[in-house]
N, C-alpha and C. Protein backbone atom coordinates (compact mmCIF):
# COMPACT_ATOMS: atom_id res chain seq x y z
N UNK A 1 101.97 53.56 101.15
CA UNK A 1 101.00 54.62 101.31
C UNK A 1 101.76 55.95 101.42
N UNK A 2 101.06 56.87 100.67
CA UNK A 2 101.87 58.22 100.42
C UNK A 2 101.85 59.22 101.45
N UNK A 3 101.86 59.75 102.07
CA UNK A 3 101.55 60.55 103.11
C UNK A 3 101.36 62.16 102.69
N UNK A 4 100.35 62.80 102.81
CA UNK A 4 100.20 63.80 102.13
C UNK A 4 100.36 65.10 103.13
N UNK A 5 101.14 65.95 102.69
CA UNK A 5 101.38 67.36 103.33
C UNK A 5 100.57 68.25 102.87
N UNK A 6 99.83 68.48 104.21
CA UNK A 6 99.05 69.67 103.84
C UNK A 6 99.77 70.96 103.46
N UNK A 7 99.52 71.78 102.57
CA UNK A 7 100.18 73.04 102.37
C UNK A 7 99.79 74.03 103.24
N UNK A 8 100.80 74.65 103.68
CA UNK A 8 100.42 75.62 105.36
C UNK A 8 100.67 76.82 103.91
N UNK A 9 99.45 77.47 104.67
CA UNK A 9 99.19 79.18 103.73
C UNK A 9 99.39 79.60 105.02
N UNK A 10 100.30 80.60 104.61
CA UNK A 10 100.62 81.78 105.11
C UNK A 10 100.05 82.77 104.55
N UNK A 11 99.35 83.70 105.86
CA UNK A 11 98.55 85.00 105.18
C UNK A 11 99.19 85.87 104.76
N UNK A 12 98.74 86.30 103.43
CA UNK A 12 99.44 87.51 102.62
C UNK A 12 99.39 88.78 103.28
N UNK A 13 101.05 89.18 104.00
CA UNK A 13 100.58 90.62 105.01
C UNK A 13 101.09 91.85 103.92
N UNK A 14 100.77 92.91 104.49
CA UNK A 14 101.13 94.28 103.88
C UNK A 14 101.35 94.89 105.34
N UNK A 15 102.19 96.52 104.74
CA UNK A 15 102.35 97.40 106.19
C UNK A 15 101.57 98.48 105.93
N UNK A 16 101.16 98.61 106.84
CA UNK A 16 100.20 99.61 107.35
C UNK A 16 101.19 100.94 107.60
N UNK A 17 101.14 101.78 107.14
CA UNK A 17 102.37 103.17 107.16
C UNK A 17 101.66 103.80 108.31
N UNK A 18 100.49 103.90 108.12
CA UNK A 18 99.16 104.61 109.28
C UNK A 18 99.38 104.12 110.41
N UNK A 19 99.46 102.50 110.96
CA UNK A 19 99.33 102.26 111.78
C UNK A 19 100.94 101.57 112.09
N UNK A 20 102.19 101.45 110.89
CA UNK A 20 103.18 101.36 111.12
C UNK A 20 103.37 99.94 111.80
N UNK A 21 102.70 98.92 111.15
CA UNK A 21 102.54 97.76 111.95
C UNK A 21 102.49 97.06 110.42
N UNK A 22 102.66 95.61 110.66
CA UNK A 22 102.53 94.53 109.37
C UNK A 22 101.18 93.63 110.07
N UNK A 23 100.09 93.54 108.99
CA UNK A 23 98.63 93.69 109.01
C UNK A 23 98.57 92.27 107.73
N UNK A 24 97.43 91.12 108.37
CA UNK A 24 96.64 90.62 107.10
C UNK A 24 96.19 91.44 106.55
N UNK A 25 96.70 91.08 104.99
CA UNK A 25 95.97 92.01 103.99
C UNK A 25 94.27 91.73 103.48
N UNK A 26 93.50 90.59 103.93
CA UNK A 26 92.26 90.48 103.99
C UNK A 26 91.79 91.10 105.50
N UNK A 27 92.21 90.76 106.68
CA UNK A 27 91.58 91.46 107.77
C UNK A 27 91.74 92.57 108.69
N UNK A 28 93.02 93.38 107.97
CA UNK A 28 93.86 94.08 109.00
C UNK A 28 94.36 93.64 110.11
N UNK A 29 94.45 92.45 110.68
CA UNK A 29 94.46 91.88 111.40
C UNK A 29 96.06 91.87 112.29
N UNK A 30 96.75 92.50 112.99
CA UNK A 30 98.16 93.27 112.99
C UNK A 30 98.49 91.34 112.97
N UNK A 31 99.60 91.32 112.60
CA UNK A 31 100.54 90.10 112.45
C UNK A 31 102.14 90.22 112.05
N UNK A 32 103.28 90.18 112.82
CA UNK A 32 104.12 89.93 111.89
C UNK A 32 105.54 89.14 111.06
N UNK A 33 105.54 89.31 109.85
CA UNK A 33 106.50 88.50 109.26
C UNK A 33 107.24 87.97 110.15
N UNK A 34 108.14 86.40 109.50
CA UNK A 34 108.96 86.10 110.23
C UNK A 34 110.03 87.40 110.31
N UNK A 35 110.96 87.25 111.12
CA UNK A 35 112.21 87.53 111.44
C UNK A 35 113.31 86.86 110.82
N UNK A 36 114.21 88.15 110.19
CA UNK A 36 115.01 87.49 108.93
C UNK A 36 116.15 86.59 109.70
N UNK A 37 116.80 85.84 109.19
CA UNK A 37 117.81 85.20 109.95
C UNK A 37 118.76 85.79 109.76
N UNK A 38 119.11 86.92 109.45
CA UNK A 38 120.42 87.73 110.35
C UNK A 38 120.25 88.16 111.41
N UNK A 39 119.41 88.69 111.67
CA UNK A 39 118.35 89.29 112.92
C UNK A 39 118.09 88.13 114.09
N UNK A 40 117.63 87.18 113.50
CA UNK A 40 117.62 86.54 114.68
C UNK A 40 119.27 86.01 115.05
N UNK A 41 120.03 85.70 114.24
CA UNK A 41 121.44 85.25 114.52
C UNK A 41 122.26 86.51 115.30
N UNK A 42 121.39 87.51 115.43
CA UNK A 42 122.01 89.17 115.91
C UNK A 42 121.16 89.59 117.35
N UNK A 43 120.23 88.62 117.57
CA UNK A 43 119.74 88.80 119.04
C UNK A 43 118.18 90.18 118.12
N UNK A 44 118.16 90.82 116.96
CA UNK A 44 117.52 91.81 116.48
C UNK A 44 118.36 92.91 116.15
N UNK A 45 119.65 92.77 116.65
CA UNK A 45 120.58 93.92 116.19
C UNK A 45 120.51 94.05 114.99
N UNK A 46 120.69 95.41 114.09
CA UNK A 46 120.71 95.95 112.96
C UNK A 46 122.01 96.07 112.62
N UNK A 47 122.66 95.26 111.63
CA UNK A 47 124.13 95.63 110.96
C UNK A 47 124.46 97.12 110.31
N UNK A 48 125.58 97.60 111.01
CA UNK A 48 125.52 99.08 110.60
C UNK A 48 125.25 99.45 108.85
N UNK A 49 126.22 98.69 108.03
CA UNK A 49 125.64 98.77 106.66
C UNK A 49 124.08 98.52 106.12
N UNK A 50 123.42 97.84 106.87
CA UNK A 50 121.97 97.45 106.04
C UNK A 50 121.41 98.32 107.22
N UNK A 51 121.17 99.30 108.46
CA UNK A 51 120.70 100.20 108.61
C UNK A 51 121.45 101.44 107.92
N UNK A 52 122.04 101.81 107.73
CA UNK A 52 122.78 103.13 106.64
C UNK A 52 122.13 102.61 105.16
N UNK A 53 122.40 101.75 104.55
CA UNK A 53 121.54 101.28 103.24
C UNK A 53 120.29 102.07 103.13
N UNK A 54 119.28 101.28 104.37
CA UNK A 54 117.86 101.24 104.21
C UNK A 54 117.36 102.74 104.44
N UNK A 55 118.20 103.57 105.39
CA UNK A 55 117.99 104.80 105.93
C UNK A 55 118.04 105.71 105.00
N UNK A 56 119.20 105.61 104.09
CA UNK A 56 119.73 106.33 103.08
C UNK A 56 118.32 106.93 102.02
N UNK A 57 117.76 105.25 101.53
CA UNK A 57 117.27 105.40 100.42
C UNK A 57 115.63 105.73 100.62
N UNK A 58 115.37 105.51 102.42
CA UNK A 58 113.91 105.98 102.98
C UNK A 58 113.23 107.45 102.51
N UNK A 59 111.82 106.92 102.58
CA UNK A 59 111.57 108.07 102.25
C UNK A 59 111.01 108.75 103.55
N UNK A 60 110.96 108.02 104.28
CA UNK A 60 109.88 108.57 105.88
C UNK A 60 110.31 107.98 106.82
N UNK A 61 109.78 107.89 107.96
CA UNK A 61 110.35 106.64 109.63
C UNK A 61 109.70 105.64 108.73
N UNK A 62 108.55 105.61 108.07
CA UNK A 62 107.97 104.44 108.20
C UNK A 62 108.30 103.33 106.81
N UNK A 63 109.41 104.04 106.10
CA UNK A 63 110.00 103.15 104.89
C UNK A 63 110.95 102.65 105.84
N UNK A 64 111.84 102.61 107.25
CA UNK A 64 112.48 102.29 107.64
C UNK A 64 112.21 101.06 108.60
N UNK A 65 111.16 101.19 109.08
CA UNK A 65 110.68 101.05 110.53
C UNK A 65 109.48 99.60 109.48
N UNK A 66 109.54 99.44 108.21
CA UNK A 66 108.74 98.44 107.62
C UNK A 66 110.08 97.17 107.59
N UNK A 67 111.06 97.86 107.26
CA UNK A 67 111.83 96.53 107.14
C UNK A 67 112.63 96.24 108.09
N UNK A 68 112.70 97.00 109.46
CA UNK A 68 112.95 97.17 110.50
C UNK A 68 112.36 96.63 111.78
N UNK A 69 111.12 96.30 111.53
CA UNK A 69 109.80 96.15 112.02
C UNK A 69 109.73 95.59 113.58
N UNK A 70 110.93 94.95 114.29
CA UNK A 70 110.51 94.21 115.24
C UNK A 70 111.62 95.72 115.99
N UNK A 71 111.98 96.68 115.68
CA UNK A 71 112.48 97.94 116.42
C UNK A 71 111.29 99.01 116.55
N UNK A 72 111.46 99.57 117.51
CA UNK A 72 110.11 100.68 117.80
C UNK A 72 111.21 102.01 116.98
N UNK A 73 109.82 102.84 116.52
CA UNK A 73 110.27 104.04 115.48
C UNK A 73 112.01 104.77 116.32
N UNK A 74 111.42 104.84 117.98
CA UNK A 74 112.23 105.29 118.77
C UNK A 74 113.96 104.84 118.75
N UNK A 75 113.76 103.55 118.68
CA UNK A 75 114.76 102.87 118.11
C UNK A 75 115.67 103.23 117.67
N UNK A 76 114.92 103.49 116.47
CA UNK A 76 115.46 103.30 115.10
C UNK A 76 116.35 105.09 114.76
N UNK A 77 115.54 106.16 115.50
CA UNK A 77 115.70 107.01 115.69
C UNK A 77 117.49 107.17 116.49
N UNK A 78 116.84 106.57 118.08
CA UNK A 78 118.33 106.17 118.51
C UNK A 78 119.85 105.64 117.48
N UNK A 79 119.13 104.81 116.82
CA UNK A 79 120.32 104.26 116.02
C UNK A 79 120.86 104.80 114.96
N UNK A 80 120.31 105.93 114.54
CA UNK A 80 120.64 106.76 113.28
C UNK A 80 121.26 107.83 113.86
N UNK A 81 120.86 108.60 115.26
CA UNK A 81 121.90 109.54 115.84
C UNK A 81 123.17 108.87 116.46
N UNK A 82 122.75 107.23 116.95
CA UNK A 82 124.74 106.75 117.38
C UNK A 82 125.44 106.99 115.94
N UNK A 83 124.69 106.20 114.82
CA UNK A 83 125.80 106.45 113.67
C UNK A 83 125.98 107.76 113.06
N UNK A 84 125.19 108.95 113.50
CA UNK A 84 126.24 110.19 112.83
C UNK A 84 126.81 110.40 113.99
N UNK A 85 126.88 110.42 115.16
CA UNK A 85 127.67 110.27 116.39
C UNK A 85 128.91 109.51 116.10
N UNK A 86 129.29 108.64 115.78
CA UNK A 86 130.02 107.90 115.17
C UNK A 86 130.83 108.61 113.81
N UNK A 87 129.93 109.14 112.95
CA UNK A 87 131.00 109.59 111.89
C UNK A 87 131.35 111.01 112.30
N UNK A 88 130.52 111.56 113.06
CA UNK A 88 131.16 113.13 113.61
C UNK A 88 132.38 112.61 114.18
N UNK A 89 132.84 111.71 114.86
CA UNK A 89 133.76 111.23 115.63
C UNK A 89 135.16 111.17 114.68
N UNK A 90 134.49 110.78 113.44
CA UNK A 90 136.01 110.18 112.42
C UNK A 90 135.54 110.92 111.29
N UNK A 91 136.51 111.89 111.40
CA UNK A 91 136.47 113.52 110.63
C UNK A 91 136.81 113.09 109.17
N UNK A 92 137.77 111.74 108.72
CA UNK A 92 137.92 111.66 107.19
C UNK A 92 136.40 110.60 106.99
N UNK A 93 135.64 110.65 107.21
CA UNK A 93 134.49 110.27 106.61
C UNK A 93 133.46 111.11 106.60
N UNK A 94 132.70 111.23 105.63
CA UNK A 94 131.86 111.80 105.30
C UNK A 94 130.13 111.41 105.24
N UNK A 95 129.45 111.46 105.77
CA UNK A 95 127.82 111.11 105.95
C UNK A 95 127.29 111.66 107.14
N UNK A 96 125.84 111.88 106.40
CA UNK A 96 124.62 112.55 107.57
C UNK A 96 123.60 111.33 107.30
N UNK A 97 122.94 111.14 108.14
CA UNK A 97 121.73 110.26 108.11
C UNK A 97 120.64 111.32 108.87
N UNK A 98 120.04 111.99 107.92
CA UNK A 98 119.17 112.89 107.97
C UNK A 98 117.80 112.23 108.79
N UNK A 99 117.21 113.31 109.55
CA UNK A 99 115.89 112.64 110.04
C UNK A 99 115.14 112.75 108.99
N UNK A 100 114.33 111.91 109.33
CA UNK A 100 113.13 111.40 108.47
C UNK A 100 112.12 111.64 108.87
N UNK A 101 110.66 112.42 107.75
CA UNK A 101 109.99 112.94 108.43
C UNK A 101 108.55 111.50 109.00
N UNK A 102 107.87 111.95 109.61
CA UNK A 102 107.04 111.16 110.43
C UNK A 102 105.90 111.05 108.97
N UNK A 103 105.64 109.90 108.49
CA UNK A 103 104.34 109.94 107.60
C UNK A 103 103.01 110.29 107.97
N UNK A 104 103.01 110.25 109.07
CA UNK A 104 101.45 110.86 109.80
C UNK A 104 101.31 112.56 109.83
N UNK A 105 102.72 112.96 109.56
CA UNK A 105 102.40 114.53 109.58
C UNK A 105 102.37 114.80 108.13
N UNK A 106 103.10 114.34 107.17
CA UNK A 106 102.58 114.86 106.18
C UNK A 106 101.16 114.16 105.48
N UNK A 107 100.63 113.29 106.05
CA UNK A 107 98.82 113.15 105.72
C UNK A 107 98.46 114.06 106.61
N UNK A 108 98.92 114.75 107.42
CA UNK A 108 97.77 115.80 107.67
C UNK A 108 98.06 117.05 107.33
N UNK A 109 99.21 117.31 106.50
CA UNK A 109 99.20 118.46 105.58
C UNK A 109 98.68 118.04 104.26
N UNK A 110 98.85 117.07 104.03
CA UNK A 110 97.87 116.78 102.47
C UNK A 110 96.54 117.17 103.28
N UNK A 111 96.07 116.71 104.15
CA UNK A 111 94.36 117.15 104.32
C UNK A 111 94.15 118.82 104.06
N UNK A 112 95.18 119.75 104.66
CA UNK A 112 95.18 121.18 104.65
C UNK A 112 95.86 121.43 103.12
N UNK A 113 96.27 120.63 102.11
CA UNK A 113 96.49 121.28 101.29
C UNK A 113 95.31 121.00 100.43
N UNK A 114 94.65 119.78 100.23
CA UNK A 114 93.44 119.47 100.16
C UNK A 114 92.25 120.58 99.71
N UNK A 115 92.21 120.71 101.32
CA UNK A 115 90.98 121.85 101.34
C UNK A 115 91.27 123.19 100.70
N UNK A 116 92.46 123.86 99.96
CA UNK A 116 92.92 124.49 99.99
C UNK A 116 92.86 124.48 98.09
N UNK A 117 93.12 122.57 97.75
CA UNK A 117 92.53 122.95 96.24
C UNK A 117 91.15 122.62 96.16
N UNK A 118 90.48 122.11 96.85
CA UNK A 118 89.10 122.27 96.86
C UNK A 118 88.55 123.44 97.13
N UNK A 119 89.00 125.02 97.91
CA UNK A 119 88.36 126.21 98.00
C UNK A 119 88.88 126.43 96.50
N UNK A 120 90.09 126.44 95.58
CA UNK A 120 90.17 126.99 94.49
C UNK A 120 89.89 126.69 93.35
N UNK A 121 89.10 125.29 93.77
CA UNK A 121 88.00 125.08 92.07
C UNK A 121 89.10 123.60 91.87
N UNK A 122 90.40 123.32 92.06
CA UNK A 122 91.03 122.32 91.20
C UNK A 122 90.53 120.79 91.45
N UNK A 123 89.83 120.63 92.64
CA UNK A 123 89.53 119.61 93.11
C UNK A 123 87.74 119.69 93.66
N UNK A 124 87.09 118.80 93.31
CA UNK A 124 85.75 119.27 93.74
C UNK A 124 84.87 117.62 94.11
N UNK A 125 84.42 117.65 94.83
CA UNK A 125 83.94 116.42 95.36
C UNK A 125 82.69 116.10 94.77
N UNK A 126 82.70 114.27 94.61
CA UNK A 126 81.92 113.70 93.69
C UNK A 126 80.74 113.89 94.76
N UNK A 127 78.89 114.24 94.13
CA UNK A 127 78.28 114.04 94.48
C UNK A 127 77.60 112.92 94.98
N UNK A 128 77.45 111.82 94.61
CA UNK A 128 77.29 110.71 94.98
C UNK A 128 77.93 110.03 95.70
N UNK A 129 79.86 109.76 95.26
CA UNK A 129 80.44 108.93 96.41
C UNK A 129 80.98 109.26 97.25
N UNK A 130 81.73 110.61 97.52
CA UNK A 130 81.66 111.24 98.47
C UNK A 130 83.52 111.68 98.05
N UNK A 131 84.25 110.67 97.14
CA UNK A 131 85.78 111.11 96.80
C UNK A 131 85.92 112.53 96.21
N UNK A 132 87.16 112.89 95.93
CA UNK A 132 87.48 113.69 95.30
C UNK A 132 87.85 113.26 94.34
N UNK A 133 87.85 114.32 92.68
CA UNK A 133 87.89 113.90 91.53
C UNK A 133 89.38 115.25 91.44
N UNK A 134 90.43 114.50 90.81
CA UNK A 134 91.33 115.52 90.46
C UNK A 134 91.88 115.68 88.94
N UNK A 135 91.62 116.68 89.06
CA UNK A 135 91.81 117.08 87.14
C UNK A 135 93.13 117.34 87.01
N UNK A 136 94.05 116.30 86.06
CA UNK A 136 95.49 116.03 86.05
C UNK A 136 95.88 116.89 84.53
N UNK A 137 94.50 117.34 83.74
CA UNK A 137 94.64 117.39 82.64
C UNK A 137 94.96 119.04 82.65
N UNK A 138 95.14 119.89 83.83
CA UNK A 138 95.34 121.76 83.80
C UNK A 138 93.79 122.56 83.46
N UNK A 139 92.80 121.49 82.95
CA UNK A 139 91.84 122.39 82.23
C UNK A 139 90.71 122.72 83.20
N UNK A 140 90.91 122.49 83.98
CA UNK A 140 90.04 122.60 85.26
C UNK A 140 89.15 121.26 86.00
N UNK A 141 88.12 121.57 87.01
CA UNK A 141 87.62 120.41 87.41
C UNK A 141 87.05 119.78 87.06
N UNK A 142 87.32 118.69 87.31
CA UNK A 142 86.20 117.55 86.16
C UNK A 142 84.64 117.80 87.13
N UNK A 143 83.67 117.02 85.90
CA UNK A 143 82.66 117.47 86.66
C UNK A 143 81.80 116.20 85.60
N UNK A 144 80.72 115.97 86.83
CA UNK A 144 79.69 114.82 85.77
C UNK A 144 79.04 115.45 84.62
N UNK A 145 79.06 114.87 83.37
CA UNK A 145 78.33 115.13 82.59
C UNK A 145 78.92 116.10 81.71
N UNK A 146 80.52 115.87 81.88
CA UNK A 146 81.33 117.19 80.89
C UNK A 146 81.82 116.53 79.61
């Protein structure tokens, strides 16, 4: 007699940049990934090369802080000023690990730049669904029925 293994599904997660957390992608439901096994073989410590890697090529805290995930933003912050602390220290090397800006502040300058092409005609909101329609084409705003 064969013995049959059920197949364990694992829920398909995504990260939430907004809420900076790893989320079921059907319920939002916060959840997260395992923990890679360097990480756990490291207590969660971050190897100085694969934090300098990941930091390097980030675009925000929260491209960092996704594959980083079981460190708080604060962290991660801490650990990017020991390592230019560290290379200020040893004058024949060369690197900055620049801060990174917070993704929550620049969605709320997209909202103010927003309103800003919506007062000048480039962007104009759909009557019915309530989005904005953006005209990629220079010729002005799209509009129903053009």
């Amino acid at each position: 007699m064969t013995k049959e293994r059920k197949k364990e599904t694992k829920p398909r997660l995504k990260y939430s940049k907004k809420d900076m957390q790893w989320v079921v992608a059907k319920t939002g439901e916060p959840q997260d990934p395992p923990m890679p096994s360097w990480a756990v073989k490291s207590s969660g410590d971050i190897p100085f090369s694969k934090f300098i890697r990941e930091w390097v090529k980030a675009d925000e805290l929260e491209d960092v802080h996704k594959k980083f995930w079981w460190k708080s933003p604060a962290q991660l912050k801490r650990q990017r000023s020991k390592i230019n602390d560290w290379f200020d220290e040893h004058d024949d090397l060369v690197v900055h690990l620049r801060p990174l800006p917070d993704g929550s502040l620049r969605r709320k300058r997209w909202g103010r730049e927003l309103k800003k092409l919506i007062a000048d005609g480039i962007v104009e909101r759909k009557k019915s669904v309530g989005t904005s329609t953006i005209d990629r084409s220079g010729l002005g705003a799209i509009s129903k029925g053009s």
